[in-house]
Protein backbone atom coordinates (compact mmCIF):
# COMPACT_ATOMS: atom_id res chain seq x y z
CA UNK A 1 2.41 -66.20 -153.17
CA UNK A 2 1.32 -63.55 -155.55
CA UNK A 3 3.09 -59.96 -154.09
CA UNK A 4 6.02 -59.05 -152.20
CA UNK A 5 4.01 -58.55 -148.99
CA UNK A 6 3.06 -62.10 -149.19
CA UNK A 7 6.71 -62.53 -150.07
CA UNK A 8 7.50 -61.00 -146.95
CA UNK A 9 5.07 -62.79 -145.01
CA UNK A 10 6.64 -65.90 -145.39
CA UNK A 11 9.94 -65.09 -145.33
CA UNK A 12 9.33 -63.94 -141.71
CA UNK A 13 7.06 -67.27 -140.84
CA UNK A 14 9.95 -69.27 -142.23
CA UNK A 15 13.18 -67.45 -140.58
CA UNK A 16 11.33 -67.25 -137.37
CA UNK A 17 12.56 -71.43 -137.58
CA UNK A 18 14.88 -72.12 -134.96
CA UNK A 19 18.55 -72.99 -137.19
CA UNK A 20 17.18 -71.22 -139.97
CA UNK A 21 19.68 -68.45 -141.38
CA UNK A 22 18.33 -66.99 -144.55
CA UNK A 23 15.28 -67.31 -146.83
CA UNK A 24 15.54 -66.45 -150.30
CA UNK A 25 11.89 -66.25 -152.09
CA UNK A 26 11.71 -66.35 -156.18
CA UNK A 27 7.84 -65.26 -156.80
CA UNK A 28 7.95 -66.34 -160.12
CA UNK A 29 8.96 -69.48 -159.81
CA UNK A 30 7.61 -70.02 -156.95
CA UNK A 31 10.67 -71.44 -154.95
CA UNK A 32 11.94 -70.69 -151.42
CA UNK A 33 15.31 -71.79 -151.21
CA UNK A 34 16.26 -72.07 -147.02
CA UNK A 35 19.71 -71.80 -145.45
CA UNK A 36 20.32 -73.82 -142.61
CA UNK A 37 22.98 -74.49 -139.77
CA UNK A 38 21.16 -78.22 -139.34
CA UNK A 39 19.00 -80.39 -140.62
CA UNK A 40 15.28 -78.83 -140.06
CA UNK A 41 12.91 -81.49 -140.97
CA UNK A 42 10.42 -80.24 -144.04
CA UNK A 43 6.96 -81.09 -141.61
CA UNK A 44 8.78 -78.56 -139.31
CA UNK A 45 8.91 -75.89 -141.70
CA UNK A 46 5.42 -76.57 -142.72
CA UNK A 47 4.25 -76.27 -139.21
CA UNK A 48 5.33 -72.67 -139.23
CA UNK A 49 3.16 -71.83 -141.79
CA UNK A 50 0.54 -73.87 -140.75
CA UNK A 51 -2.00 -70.44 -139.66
CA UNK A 52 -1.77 -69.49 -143.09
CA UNK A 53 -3.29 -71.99 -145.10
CA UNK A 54 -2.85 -69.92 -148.35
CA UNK A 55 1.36 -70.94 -148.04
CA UNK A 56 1.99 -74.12 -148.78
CA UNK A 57 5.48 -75.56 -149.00
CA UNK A 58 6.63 -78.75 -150.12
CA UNK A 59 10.21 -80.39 -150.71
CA UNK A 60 11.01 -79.76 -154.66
CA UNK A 61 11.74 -83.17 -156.86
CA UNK A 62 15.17 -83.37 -157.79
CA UNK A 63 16.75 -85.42 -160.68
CA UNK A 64 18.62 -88.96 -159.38
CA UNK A 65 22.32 -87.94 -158.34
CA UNK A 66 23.64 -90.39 -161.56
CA UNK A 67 21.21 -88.35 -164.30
CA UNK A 68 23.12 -85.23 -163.09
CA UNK A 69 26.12 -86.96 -163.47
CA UNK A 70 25.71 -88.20 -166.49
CA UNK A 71 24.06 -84.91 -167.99
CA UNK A 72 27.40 -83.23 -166.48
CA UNK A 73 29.78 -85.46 -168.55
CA UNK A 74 28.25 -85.10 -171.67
CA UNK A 75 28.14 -81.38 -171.40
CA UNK A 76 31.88 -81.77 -170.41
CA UNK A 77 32.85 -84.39 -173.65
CA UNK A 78 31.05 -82.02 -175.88
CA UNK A 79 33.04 -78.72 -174.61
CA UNK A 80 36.60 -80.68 -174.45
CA UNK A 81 35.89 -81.93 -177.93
CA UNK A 82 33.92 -79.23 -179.40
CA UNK A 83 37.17 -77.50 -181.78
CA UNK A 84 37.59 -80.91 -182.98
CA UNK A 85 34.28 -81.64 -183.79
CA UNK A 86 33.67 -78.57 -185.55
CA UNK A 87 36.89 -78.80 -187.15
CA UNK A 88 35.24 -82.41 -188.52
CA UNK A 89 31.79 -80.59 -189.60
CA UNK A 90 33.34 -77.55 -191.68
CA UNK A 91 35.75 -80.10 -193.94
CA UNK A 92 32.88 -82.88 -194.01
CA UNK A 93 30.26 -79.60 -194.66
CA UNK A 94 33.04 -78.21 -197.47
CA UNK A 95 33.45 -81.43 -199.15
CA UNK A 96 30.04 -82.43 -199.16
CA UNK A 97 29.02 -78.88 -200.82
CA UNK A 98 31.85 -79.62 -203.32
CA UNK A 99 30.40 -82.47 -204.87
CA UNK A 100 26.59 -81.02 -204.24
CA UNK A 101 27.80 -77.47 -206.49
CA UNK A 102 29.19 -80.05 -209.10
CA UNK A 103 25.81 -81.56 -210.06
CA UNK A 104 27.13 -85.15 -211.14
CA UNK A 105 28.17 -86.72 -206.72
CA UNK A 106 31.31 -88.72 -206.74
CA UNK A 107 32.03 -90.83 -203.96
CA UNK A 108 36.16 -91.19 -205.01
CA UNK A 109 36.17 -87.46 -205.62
CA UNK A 110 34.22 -86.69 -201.95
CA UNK A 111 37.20 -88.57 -200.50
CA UNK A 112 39.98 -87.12 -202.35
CA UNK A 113 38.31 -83.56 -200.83
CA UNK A 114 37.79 -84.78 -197.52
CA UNK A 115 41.62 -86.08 -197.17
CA UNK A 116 42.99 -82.83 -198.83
CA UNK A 117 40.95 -80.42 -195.74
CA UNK A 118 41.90 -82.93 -193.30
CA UNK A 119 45.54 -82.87 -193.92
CA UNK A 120 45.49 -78.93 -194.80
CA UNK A 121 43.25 -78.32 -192.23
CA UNK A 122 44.91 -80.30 -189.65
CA UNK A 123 48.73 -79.46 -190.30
CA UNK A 124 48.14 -75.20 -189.76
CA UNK A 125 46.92 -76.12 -186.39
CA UNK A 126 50.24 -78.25 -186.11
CA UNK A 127 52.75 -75.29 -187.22
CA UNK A 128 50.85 -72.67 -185.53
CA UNK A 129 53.12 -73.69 -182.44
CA UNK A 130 55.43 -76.71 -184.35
CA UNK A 131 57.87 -77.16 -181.47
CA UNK A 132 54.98 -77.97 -178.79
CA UNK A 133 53.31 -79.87 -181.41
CA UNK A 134 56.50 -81.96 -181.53
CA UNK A 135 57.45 -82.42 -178.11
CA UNK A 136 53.20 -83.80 -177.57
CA UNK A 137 53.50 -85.76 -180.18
CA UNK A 138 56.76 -87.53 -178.70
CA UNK A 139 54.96 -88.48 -176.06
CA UNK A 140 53.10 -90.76 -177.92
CA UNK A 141 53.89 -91.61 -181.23
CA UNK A 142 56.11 -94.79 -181.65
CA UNK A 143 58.65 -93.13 -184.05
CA UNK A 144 58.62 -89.61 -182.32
CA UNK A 145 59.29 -91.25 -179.19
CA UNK A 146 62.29 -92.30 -180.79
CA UNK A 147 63.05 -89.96 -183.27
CA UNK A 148 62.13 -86.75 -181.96
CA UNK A 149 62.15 -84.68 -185.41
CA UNK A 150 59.50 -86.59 -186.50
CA UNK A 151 57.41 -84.43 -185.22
CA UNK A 152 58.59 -81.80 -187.39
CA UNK A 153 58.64 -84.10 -190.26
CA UNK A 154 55.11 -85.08 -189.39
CA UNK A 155 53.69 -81.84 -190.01
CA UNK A 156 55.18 -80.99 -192.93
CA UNK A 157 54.06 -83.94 -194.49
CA UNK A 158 51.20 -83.64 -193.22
CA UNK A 159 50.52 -80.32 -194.95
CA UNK A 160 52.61 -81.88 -198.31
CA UNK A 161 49.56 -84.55 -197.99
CA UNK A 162 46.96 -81.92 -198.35
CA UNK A 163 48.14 -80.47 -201.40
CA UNK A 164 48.97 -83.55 -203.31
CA UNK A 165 45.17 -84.56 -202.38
CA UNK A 166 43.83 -81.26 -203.16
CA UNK A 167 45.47 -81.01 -206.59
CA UNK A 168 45.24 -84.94 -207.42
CA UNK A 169 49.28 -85.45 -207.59
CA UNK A 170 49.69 -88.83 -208.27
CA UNK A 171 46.44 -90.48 -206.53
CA UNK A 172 48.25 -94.33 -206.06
CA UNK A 173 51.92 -92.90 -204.43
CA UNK A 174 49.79 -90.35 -202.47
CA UNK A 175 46.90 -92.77 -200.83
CA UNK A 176 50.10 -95.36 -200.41
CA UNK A 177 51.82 -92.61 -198.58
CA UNK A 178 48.79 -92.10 -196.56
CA UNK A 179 47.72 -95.13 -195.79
CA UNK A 180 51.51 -96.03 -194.12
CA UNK A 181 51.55 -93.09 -191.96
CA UNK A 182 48.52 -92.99 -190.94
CA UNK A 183 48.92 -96.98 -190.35
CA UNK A 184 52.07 -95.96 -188.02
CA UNK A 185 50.70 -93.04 -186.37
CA UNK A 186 47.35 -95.10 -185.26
CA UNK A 187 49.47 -97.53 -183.19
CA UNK A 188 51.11 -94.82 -180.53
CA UNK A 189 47.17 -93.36 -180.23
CA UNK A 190 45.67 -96.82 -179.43
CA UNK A 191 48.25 -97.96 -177.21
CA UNK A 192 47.55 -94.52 -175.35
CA UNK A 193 43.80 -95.24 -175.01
CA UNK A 194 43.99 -98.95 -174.28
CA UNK A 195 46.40 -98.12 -171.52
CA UNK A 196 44.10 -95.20 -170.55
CA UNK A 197 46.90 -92.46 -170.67
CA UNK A 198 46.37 -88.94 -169.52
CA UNK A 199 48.09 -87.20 -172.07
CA UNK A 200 47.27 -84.39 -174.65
CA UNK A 201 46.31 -85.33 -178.08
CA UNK A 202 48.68 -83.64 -180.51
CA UNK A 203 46.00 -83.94 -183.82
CA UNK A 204 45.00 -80.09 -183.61
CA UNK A 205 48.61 -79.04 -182.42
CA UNK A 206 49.47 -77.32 -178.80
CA UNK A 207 45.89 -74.69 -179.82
CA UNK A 208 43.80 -77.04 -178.11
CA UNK A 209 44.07 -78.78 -174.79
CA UNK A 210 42.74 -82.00 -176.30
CA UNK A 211 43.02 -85.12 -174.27
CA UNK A 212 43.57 -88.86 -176.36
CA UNK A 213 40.57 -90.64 -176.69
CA UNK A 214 38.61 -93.15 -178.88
CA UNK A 215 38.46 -89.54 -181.14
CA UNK A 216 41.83 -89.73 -182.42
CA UNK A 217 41.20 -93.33 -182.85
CA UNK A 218 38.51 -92.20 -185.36
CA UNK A 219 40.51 -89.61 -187.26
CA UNK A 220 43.33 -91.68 -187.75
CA UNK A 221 40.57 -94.84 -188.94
CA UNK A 222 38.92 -92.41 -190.97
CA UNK A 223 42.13 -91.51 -193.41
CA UNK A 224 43.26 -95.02 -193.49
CA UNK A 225 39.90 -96.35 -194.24
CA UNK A 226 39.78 -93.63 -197.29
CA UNK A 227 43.26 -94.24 -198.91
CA UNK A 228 42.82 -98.06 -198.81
CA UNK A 229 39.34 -97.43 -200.67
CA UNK A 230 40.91 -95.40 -203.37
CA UNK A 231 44.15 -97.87 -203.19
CA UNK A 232 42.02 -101.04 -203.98
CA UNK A 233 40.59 -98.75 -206.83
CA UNK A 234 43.87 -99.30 -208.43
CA UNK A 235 44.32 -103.43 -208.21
C-alpha cells in the first residue's frame, strides 16, 4: 500500500469480513491492525483480498509471551529502583571525582568519601519526613521493632556518621561505630528478604516507595564491608 486510496481499498476489502468491526491501516509501517467479535481465521482474511494481488497480508511475528515478560520486569526493577540507584551513582560519581581532582588515588581516602555521602546523603532523605521514616523502619528493624525511637535515633546518627566521615573525626571509634550498626541494622533487612516480606524499605526515608530487596542487602554490605577494611587498617 503506497496512498490513502489504496488505504481505503483495503480497508473496505477487509471490513466487508463477516465479524469484522474495525480496520485500522498504518501506511508507514505497513500494519493493519483488525478488530474482531470472533476468531476470523488469517487464510480468511486473505481470501478477501485475494482479486487484488498487489495486497498482501500476513499474520505479524510476535516476541514469545516469557521475553515480554521478562523485558516488562526489568523495565519495572529499573523504575522501582531507579532514585536509589542514582542516589548510588552521584556519591560513587562524587567520590570517585574526589580522588581523580586530587592527582595522587587513595583507596582508604575513596572510602572514607564514599561512607561520608552515603550517610549524609542517606539521612536528609530520612528527616525529610522522620516520623514515617520511623514508624517503616519499625517494621523491620530488630531494635526499632522494639524500641520504637530508634528510628529517630537512627537518623540522627546516621547523619552524625556522615560528618565524622566527611571531616575524618576519629577514623577507628567512627568505622567501629559503623561497622556495629550497620552489623545490627543488616539482620532486620535479611530476615525481611529471606522471608520474602512485602514491606517498604525505609533506606531513602518515606520519599520513595521502595520495596526490601537483595538492594538494601547491598547497601547495608557495602558500609560494613568499608569500615571493617579501614578497621583492620588499624590492627
Amino acid at each position: 500500500m503506497t496512498c490513502s486510496g489504496c488505504k481505503e481499498k483495503v480497508q473496505g476489502l477487509l471490513t466487508g469480513v463477516e465479524g469484522v468491526q474495525k480496520v485500522s491501516i498504518d501506511l508507514g509501517q505497513g500494519e493493519a491492525v483488525i478488530d474482531m467479535n470472533k476468531h476470523i481465521p488469517t487464510p480468511e482474511l486473505q481470501a478477501a483480498l485475494k482479486d487484488y494481488p498487489a495486497y498482501q497480508l500476513s499474520e505479524k511475528a510476535l516476541p514469545p509471551v516469557s521475553a515480554v515478560v521478562e523485558e516488562d520486569e526489568k523495565a519495572s526493577w529499573l523504575k522501582t529502583y531507579r532514585p536509589v540507584l542514582l542516589v548510588f551513582g552521584y556519591i560513587l560519581g562524587i567520590s570517585l571525582f574526589i580522588e581523580y581532582a586530587s592527582g595522587n588515588a587513595d583507596g582508604m581516602r575513596w572510602m572514607n568519601h564514599f561512607m561520608a555521602g552515603f550517610f549524609l546523603v542517606f539521612s536528609f532523605f530520612k528527616l525529610l519526613n522522620l516520623e514515617s521514616f520511623a514508624d517503616s523502619y519499625a517494621m523491620y528493624d530488630v531494635v526499632a521493632s522494639r524500641w520504637h525511637a530508634w528510628g529517630y535515633v537512627y537518623a540522627f546518627l546516621e547523619l552524625a556518621l556522615g560528618l565524622a566521615f566527611l571531616t575524618g573525626f576519629y577514623p577507628m571509634a567512627t568505622n567501629a561505630v559503623t561497622l556495629v550498626i550497620m552489623s545490627i541494622s543488616i539482620v532486620g533487612v535479611l530476615q525481611s528478604v529471606l522471608n520474602k516480606r512485602k514491606i517498604q524499605c525505609a533506606c531513602l526515608g518515606a520519599v520513595f516507595n521502595l520495596p526490601m530487596s537483595t538492594i538494601t542487602i547491598l547497601e547495608d554490605a557495602a558500609m560494613i564491608g568499608m569500615s571493617a577494611i579501614v578497621l583492620l587498617t588499624y590492627l
